[in-house]
Protein backbone atom coordinates (compact mmCIF):
# COMPACT_ATOMS: atom_id res chain seq x y z
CA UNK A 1 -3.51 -11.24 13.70
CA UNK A 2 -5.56 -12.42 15.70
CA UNK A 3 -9.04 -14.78 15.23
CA UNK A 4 -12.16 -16.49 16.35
CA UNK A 5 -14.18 -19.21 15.10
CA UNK A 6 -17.28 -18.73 13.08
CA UNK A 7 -18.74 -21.87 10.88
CA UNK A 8 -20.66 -21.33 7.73
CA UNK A 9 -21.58 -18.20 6.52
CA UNK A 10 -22.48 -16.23 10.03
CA UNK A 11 -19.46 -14.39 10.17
CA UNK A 12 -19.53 -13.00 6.49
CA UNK A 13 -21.31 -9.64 5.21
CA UNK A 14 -24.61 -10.61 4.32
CA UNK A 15 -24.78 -11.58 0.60
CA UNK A 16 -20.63 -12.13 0.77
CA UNK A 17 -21.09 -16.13 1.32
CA UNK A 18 -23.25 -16.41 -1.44
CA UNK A 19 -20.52 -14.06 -3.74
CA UNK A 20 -17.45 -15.67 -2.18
CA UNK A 21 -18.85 -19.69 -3.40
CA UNK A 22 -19.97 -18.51 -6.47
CA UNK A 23 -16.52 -17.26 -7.83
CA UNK A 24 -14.27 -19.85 -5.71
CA UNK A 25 -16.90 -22.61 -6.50
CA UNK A 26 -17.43 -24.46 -3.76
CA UNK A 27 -19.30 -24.19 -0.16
CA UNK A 28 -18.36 -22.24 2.60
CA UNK A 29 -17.61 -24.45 5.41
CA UNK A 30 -15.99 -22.24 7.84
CA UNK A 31 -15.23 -18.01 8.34
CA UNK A 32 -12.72 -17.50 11.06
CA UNK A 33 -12.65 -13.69 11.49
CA UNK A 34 -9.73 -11.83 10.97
CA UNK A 35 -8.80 -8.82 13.35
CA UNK A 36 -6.11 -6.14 12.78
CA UNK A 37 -7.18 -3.81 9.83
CA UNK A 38 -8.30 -0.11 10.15
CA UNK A 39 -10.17 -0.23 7.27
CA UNK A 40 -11.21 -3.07 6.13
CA UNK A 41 -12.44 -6.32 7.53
CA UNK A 42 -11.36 -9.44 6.85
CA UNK A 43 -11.47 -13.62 7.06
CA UNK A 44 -10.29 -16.82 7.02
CA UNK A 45 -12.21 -18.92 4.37
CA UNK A 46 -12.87 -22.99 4.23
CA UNK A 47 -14.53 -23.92 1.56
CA UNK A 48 -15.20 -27.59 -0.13
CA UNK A 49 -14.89 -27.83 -3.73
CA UNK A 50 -15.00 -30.48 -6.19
CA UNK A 51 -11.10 -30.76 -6.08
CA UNK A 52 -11.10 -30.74 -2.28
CA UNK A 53 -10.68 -28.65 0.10
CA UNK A 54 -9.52 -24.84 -0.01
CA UNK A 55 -8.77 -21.58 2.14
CA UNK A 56 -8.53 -18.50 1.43
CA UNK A 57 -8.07 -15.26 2.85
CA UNK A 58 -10.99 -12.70 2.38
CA UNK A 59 -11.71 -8.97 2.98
CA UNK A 60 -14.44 -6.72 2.56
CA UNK A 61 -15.57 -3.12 3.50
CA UNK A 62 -19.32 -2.38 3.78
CA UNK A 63 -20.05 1.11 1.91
CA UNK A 64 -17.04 0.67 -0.35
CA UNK A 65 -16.55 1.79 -3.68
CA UNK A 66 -17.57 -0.88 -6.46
CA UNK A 67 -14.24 -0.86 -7.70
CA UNK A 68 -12.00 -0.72 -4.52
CA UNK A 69 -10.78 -4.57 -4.88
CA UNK A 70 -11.05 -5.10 -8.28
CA UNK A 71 -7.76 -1.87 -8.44
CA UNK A 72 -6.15 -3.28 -5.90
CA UNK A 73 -6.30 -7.10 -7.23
CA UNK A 74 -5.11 -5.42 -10.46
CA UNK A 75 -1.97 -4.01 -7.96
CA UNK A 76 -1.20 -7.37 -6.35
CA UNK A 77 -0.63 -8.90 -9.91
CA UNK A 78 1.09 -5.58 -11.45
CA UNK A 79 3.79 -6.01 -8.01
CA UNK A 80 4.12 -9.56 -8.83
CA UNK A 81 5.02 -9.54 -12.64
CA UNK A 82 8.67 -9.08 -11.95
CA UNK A 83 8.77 -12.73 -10.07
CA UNK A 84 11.39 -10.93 -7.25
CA UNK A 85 9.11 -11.00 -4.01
CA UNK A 86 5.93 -12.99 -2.90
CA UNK A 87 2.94 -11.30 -3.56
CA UNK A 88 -0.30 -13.21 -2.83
CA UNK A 89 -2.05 -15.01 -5.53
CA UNK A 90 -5.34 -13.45 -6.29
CA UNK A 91 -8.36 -16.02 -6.21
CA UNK A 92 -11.35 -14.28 -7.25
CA UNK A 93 -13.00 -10.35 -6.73
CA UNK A 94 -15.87 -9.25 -7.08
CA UNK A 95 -18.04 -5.25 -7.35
CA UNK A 96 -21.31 -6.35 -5.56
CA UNK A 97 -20.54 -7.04 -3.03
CA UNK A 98 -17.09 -5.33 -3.02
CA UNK A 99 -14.45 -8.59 -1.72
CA UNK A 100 -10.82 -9.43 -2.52
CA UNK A 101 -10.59 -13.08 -2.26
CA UNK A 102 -6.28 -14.09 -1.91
CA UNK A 103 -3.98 -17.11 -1.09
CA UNK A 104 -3.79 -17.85 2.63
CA UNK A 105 -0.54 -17.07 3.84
CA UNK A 106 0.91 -18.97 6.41
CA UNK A 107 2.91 -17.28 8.42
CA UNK A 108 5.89 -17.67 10.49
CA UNK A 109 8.83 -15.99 11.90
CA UNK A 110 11.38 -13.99 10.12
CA UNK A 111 15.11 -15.92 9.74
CA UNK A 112 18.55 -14.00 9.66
CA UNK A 113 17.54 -13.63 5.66
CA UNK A 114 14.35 -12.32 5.71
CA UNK A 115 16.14 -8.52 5.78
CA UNK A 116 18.18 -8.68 3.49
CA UNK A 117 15.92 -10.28 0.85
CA UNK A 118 13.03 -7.80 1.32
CA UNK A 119 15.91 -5.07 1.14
CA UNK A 120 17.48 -6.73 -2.44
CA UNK A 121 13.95 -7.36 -3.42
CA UNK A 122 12.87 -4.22 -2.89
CA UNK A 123 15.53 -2.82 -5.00
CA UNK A 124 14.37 -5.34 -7.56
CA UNK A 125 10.61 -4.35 -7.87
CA UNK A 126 11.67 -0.97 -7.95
CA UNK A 127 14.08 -1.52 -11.02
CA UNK A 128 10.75 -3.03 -13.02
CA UNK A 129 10.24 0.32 -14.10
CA UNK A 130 6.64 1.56 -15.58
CA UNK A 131 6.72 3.35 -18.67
CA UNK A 132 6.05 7.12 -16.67
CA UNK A 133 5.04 8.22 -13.68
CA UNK A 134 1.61 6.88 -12.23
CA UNK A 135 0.07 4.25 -13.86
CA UNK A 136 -2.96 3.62 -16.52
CA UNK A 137 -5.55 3.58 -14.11
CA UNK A 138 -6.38 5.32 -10.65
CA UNK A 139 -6.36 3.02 -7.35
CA UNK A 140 -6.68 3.89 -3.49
CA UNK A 141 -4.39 4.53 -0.31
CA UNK A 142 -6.51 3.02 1.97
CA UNK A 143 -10.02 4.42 1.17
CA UNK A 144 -9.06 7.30 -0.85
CA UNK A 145 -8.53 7.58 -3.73
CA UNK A 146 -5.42 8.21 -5.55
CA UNK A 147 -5.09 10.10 -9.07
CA UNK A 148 -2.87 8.14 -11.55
CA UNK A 149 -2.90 9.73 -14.23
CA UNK A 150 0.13 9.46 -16.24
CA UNK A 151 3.25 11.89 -16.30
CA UNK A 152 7.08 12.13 -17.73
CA UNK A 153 8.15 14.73 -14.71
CA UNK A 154 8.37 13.49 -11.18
CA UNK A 155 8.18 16.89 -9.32
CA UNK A 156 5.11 17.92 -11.40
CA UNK A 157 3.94 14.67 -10.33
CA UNK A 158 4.28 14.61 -6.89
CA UNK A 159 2.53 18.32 -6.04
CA UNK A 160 -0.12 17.64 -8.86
CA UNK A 161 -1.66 14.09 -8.36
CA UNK A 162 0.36 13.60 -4.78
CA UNK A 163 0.55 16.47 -2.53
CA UNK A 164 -1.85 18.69 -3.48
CA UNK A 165 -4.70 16.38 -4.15
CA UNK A 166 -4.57 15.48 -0.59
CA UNK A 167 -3.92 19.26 0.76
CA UNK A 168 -7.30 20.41 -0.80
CA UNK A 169 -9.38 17.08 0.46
CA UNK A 170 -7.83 18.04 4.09
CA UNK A 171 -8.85 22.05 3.39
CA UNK A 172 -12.40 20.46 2.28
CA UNK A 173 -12.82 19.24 5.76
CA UNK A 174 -11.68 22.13 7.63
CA UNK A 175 -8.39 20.09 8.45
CA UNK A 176 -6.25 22.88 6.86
CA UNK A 177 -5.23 26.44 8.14
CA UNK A 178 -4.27 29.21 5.66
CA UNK A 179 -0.70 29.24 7.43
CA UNK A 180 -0.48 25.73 6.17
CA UNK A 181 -1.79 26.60 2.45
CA UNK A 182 0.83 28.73 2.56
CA UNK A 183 3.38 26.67 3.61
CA UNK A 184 2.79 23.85 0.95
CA UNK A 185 2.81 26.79 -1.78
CA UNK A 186 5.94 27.57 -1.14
CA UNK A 187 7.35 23.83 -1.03
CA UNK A 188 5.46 23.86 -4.73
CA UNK A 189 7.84 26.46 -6.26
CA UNK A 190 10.87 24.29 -4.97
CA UNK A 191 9.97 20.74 -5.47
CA UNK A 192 12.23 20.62 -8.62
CA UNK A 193 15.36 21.65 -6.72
CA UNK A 194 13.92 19.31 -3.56
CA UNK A 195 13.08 16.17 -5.88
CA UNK A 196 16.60 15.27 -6.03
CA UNK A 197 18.52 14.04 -9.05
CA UNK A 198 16.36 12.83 -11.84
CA UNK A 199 15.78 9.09 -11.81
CA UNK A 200 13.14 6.68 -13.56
CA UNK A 201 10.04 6.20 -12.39
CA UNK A 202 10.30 2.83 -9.93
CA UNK A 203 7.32 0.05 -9.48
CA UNK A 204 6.21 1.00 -6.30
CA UNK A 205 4.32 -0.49 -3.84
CA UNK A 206 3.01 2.66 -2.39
CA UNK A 207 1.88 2.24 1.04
CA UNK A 208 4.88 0.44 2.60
CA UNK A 209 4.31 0.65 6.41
CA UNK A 210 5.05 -2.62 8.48
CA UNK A 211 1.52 -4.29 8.61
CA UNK A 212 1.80 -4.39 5.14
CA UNK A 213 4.38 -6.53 5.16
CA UNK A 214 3.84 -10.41 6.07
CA UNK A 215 6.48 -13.33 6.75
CA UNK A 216 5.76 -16.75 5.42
CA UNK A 217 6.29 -20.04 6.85
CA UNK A 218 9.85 -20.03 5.22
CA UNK A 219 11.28 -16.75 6.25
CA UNK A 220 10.66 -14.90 3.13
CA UNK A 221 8.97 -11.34 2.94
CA UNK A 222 5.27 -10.83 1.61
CA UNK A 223 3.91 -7.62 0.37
CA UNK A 224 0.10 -7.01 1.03
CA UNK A 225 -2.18 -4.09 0.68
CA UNK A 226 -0.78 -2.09 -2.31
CA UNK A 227 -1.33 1.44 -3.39
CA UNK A 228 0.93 1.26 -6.38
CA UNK A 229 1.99 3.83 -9.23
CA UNK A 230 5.07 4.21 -11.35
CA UNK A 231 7.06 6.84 -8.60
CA UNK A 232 10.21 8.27 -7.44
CA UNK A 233 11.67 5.05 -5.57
CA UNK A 234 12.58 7.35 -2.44
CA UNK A 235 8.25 7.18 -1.29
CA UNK A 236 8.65 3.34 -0.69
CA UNK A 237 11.76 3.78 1.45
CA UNK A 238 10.28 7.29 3.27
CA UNK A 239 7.39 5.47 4.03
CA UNK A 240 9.07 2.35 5.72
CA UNK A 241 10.76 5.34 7.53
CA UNK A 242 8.03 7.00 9.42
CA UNK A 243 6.45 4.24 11.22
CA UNK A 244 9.39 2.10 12.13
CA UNK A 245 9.15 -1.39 11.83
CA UNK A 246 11.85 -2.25 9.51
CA UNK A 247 15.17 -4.05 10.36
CA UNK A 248 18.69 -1.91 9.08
CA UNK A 249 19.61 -4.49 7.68
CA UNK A 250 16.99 -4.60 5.37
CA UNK A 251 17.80 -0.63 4.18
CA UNK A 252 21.39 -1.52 3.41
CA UNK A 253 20.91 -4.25 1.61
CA UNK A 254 19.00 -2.45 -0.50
CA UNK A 255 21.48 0.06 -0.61
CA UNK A 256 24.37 -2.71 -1.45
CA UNK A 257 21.35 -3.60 -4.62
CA UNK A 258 21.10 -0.12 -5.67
CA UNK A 259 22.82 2.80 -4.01
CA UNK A 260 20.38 5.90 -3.66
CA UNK A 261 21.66 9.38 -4.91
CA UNK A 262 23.39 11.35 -2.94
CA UNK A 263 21.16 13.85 -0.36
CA UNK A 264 18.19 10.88 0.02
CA UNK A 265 18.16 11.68 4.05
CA UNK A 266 16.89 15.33 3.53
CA UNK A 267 14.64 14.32 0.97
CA UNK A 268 13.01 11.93 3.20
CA UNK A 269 10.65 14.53 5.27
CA UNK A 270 9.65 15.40 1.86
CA UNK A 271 8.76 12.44 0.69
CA UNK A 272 6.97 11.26 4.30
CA UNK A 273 4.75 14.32 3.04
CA UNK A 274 2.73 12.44 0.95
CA UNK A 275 1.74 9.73 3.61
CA UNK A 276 1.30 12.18 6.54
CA UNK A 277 -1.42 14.07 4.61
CA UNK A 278 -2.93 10.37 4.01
CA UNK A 279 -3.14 10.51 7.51
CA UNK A 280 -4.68 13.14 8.14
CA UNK A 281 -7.15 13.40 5.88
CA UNK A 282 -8.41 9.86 7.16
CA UNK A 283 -7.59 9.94 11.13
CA UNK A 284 -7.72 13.95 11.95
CA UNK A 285 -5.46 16.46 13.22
CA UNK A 286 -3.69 14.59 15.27
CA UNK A 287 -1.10 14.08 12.16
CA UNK A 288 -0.94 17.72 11.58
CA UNK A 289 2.22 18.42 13.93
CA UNK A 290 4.11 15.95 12.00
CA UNK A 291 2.87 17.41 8.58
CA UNK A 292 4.08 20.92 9.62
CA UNK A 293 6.93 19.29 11.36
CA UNK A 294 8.55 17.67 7.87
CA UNK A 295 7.44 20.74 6.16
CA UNK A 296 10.13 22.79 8.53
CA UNK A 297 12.58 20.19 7.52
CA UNK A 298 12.44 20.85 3.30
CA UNK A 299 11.36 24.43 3.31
């Protein structure tokens, strides 16, 4: 990422500085901005306090939904309860303004271990599993937002509160041709036999792409910016998939943790579905040619 220097409060939203010292309790002495998010913005906090001094890192979005932190602080803490890869600590958030308020990560570079323990790690989270499908409240991909509601059958699941959801938002705004509709129809009345062998639903993070993933001043992985639900364990590694960004080594040793089932590489275009129409539905058309492009692949 990079930064530059702001001191006091002149970098901050206006009425964030007052927020931000309120729930870390202290005074702002310093807001370094942050760049290198599409959606949000973000900062590097000093702040005195009567134990000393702190940092923290802060984000905010103007125009965002009251709730949009206060989900996705609940998603930091529901990745971390297993204890099997850093998540950052959650300081404070608040609804008005809208702010997340985390540890300050220090990062460094990755060592010949960081692979292989985000790959076994990985395979760890996902083993936490959630009691069903989604999860007991609804969160947000990025700025939309994403239907949780609970469910024992992981092809319903995916077409109901996954694909679909996002196929009619795109059709909304005009992104969405008939010949598509049609398409993703189709796919619907073979998801079961596409889904691949029934498994239990896996903690997932939900929006794995490579800036969501951080390296500490030790070597060790960090997983920021969660979209999480109780899925099939496939999304996470489809995901890391489509953008690139992820060492082998880290997908076999998560395959050494927990072997996949048999047919996972046709499944991924499926499951790449689900993050395409994401895509789309926030950056434009541009992502359609991949959409209909993974849909020619399961079909």
């Amino acid at each position: 990422m990079t930064a530059r220097a702001h001191h006091g409060t002149a970098a901050l939203h206006p009425g964030l500085g007052p927020a931000l010292q309120a729930a870390l309790g202290g005074s702002i002495t310093d807001a370094q901005r942050l760049g290198g998010g599409d959606i949000n913005e973000a900062w590097a906090v000093r702040l005195t306090t009567a134990d000393g001094p702190r940092r923290a890192f802060v984000k905010a979005r103007r125009g965002a939904e009251r709730d949009t932190f206060t989900v996705e602080a609940r998603g930091l803490r529901w990745l971390a309860e297993p204890g099997v890869l850093r998540i950052p600590t959650v300081l404070a958030v608040g609804e008005d303004p809208p702010f997340l308020a985390l540890e300050l990560v220090e990062t460094g570079a990755p060592t010949e271990h960081t692979a292989q323990a985000l790959g076994r790690g990985l395979a760890a989270l996902h083993r936490a599993a959630p009691p069903s499908f989604g999860l007991d409240h609804d969160d947000f991909i990025a700025r939309l937002r994403q239907d949780n509601t609970p469910g024992d059958d992981w092809p319903s699941f995916y077409w109901e509160r996954r694909l679909l959801p996002m196929l009619q938002r795109a059709e909304r705004e005009g992104l969405c041709d008939a010949a598509l509709r049609h398409d993703f129809d189709r796919l619907a009345t073979r998801l079961p036999e596409r889904c691949g062998p029934t498994e239990p639903p896996a903690r997932l993070h939900g929006d794995l792409w490579s800036g969501n993933l951080l390296v500490d001043a030790h070597g060790a992985p960090v997983l920021i910016d969660p979209a999480v639900y109780g899925g099939h364990r496939e999304i996470d590694l489809a995901m890391m998939r489509l953008f690139g960004g992820f060492s082998p080594r880290t997908f076999e040793a998560y395959a050494e943790a927990w072997p996949l089932a048999p047919g996972w590489e046709q499944r991924v275009p499926l499951y790449q579905l689900y993050p395409l129409l994401v895509h789309v539905n926030l950056f434009g058309r541009g992502y359609l040619d991949s959409v209909r492009a993974a849909l020619r692949q399961v079909l």
